[in-house]
Protein backbone atom coordinates (compact mmCIF):
# COMPACT_ATOMS: atom_id res chain seq x y z
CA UNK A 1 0.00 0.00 0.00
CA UNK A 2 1.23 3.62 -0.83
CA UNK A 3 2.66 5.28 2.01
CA UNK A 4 3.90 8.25 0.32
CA UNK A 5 6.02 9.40 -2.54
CA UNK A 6 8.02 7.03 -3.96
CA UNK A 7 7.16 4.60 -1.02
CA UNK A 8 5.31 1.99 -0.37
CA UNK A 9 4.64 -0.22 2.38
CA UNK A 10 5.02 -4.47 1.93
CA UNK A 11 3.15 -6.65 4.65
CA UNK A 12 5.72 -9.10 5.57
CA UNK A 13 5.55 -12.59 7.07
CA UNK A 14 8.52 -13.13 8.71
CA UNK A 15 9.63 -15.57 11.11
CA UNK A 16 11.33 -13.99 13.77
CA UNK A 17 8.66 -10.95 14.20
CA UNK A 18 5.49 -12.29 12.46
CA UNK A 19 3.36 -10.35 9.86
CA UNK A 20 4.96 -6.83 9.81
CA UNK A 21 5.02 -3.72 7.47
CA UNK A 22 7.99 -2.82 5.65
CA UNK A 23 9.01 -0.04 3.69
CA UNK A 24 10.09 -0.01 -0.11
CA UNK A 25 10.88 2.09 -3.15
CA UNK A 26 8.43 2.23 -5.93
CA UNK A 27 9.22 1.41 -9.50
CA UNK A 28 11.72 -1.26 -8.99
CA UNK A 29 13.18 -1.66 -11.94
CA UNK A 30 15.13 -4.31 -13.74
CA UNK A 31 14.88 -8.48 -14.89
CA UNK A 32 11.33 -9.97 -14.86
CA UNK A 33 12.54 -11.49 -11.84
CA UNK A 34 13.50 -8.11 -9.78
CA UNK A 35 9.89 -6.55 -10.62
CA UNK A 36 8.19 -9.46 -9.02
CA UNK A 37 10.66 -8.97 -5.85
CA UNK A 38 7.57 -8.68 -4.12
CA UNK A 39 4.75 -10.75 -5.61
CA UNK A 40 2.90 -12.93 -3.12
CA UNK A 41 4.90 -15.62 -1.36
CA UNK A 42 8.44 -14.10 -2.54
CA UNK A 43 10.45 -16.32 -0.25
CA UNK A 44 13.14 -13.48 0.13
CA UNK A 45 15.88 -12.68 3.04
CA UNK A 46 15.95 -9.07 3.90
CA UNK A 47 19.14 -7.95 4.30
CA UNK A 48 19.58 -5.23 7.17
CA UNK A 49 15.67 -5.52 8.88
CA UNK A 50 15.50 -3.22 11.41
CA UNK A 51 13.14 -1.88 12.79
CA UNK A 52 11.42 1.94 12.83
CA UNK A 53 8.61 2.13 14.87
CA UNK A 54 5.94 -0.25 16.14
CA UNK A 55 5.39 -3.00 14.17
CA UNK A 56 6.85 -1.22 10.83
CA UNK A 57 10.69 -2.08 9.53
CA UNK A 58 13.14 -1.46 6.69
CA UNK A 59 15.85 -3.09 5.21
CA UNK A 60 18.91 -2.37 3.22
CA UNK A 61 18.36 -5.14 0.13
CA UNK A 62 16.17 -8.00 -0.58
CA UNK A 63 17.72 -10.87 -1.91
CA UNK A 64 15.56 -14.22 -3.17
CA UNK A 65 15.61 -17.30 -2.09
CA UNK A 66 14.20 -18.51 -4.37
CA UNK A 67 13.65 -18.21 -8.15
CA UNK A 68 9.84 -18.63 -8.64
CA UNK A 69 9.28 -18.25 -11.88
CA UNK A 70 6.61 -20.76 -12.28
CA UNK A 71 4.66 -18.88 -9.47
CA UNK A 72 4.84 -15.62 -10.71
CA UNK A 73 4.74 -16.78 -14.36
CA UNK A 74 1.95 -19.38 -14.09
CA UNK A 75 -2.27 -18.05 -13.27
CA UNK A 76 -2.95 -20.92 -10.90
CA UNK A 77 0.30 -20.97 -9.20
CA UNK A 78 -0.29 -16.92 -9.03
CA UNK A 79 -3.21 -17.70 -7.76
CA UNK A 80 -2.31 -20.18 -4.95
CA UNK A 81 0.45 -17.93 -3.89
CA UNK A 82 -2.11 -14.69 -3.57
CA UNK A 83 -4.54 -16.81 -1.09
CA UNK A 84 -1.99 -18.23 0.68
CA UNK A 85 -0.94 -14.55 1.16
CA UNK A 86 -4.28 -13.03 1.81
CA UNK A 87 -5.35 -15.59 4.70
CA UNK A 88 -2.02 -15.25 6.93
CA UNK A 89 -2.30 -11.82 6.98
CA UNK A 90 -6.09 -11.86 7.65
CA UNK A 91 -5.66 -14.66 10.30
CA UNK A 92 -2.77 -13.60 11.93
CA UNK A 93 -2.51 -10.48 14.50
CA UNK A 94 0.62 -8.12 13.34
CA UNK A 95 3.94 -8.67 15.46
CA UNK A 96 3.21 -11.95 16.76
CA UNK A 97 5.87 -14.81 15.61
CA UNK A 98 4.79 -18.16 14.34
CA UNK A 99 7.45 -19.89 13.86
CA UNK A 100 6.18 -23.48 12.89
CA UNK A 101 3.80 -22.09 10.92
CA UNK A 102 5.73 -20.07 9.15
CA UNK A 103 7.95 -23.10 8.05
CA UNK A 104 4.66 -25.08 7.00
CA UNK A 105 4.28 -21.75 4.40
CA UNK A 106 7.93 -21.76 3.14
CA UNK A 107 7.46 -25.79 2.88
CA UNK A 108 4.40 -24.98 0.96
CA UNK A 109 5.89 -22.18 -1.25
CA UNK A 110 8.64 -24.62 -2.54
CA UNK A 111 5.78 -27.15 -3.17
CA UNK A 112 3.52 -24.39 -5.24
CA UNK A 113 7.03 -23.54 -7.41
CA UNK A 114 8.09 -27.16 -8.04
CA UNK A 115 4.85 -29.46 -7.68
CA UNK A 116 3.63 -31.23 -10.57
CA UNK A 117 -0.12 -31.14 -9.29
CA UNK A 118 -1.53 -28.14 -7.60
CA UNK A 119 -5.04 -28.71 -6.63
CA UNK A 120 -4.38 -29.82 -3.22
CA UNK A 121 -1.64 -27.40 -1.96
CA UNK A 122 -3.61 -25.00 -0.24
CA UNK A 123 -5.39 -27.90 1.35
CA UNK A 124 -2.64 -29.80 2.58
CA UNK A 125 -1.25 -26.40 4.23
CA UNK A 126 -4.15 -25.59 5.77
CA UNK A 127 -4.54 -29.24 7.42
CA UNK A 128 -1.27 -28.70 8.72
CA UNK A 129 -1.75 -25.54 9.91
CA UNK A 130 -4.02 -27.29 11.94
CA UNK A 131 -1.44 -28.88 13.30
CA UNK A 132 1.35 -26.40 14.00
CA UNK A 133 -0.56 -23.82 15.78
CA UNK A 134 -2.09 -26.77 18.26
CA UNK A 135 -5.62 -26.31 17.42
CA UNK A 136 -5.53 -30.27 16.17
CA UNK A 137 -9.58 -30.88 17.67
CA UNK A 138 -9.63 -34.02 20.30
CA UNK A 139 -12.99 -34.57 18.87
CA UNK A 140 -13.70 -38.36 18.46
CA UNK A 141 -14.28 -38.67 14.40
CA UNK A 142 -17.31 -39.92 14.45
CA UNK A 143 -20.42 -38.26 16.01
CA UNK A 144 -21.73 -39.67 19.47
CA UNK A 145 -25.14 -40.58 19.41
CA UNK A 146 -27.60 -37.94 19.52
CA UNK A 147 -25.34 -35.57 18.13
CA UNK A 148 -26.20 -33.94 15.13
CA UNK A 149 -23.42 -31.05 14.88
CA UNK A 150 -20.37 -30.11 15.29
CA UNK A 151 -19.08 -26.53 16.63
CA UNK A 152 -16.03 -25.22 14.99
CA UNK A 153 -15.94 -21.90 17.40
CA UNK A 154 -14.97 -24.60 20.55
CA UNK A 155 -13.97 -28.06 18.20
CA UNK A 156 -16.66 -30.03 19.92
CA UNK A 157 -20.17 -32.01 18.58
CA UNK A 158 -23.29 -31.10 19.92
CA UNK A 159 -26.57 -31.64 19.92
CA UNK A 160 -29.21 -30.17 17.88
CA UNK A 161 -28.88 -29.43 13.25
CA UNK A 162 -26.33 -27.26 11.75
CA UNK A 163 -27.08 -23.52 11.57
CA UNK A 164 -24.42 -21.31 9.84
CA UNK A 165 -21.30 -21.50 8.99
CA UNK A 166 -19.61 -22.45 12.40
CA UNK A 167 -21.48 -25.25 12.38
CA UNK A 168 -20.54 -28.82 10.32
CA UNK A 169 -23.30 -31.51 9.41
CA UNK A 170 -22.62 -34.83 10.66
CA UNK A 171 -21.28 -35.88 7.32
CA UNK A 172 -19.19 -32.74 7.18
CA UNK A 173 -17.33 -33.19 10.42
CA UNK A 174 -16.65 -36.59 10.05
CA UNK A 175 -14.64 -35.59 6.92
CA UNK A 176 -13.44 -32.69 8.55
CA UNK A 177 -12.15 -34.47 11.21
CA UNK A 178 -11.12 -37.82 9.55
CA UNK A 179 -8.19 -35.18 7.27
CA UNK A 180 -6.60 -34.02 10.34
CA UNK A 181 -3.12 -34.47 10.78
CA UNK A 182 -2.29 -35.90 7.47
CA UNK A 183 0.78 -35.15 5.72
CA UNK A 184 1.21 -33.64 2.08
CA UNK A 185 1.52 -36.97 0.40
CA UNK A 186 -1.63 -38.32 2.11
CA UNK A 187 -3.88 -35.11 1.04
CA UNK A 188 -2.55 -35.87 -2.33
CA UNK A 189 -3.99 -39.25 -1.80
CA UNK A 190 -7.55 -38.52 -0.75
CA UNK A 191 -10.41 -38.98 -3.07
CA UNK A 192 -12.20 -35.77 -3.04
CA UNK A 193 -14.21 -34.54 -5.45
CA UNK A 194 -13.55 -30.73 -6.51
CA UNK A 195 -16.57 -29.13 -4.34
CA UNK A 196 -15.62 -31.19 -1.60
CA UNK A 197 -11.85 -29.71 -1.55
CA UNK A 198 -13.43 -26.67 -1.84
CA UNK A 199 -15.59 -27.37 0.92
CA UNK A 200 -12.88 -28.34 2.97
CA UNK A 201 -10.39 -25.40 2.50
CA UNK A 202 -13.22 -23.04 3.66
CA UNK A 203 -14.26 -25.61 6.35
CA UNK A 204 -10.31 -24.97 7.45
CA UNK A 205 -10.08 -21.10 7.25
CA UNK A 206 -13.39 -20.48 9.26
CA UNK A 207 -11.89 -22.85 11.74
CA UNK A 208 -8.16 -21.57 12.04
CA UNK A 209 -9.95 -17.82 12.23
CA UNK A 210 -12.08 -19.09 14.86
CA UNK A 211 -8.91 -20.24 17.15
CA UNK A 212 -6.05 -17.34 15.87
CA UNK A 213 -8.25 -14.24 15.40
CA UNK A 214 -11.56 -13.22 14.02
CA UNK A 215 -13.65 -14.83 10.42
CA UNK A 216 -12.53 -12.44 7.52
CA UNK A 217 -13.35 -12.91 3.97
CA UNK A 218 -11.00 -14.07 1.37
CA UNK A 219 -11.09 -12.08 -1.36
CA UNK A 220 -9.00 -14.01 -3.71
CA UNK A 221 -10.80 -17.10 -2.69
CA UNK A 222 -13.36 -16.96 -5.65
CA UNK A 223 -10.20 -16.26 -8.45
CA UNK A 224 -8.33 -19.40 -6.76
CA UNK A 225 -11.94 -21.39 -7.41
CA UNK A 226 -12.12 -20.35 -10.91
CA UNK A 227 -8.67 -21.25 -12.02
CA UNK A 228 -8.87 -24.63 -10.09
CA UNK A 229 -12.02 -25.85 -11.23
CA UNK A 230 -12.11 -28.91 -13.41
């Protein structure tokens, strides 16, 4: 976002501080490669971070870590990378490290630049997101009698039908809750049809909002559909 001449400001998830502002030139110019410095998901190290007030920082250089080019060269990949983007830093409060999750994301990042098959990636981080930030429900899979629901806002069934969208049908949860704490190669696995991946990712980011902060829309949830659907 502009935050004045010639400057701009970069949200930033980093590991050591969390999801902070920093402050860059406009106009970088150069290679392909240097324009899309900062593209969604540019695993970069930033030379010199310091920081200038509250949760906002600059840096001397930024140097990648990564070439990328798929990513920033392909519409799906693009589009992986800019949800990916969008939900840490409307899930996560600014300043506050994650450290494990942030190594699920650069695990993930590799996997959107070099993975033959895409579909799943934001799926399999999400499930281990799940994981990493200890929200992993203790739930038994399937319901208990005379349960017909289960609450995402506290991870437990209950009694009485689904209403909204904190609530899972029956069928739902047990799906939900069968996926947890499988690995990338065992997401890849699963037969799911493409509504019910889609079904699940948003089934995940209502539920990791829930835990780490407050439900905010995707925005770039509905491009990521398009360019993934069958």
């Amino acid at each position: 976002m502009r935050h004045k001449d010639g400057v701009s400001i970069v949200r930033v998830f980093s590991r050591e501080h969390g999801t902070v502002g920093c402050l860059v030139r406009e106009g970088v110019k150069g290679s392909r490669r240097s324009r899309n410095l900062y593209a969604p998901l540019s695993l970069l190290d930033l030379v010199g971070l310091r920081l200038i007030k509250d949760d906002l920082f600059k840096f001397d250089r930024a140097e990648r870590m990564l070439a990328q080019d798929l990513t920033t060269g392909e519409i799906p990949r693009g589009a992986l990378a800019m949800f990916l983007a969008e939900f840490i830093l409307r899930t996560l409060d600014n300043g506050t490290p994650h450290c494990d999750l942030f190594d699920a994301l650069w695990r993930t990042t590799h996997r959107i630049e070099h993975e033959p098959s895409i579909g799943r990636i934001h799926l399999s981080f999400l499930v281990e997101s799940v994981v990493v930030t200890g929200l992993m429900p203790d739930a038994p899979h399937v319901a208990p009698g005379g349960f017909g629901r289960f609450n995402l806002a506290n991870a437990e069934w209950e009694s009485g039908p689904p209403m909204g969208e904190d609530y899972l049908s029956v069928a739902e949860a047990e799906h939900f809750l069968r996926i947890q704490g499988m690995n990338f190669d065992e997401v890849q696995a699963e037969t799911l049809s493409h509504d019910a991946r889609n079904l699940l990712v948003l089934q995940h980011v209502r539920y990791l909002q829930l835990h780490l902060s407050s439900p905010r829309p995707i925005r770039s949830w509905e491009v990521l559909s398009t360019v993934l659907a069958p």
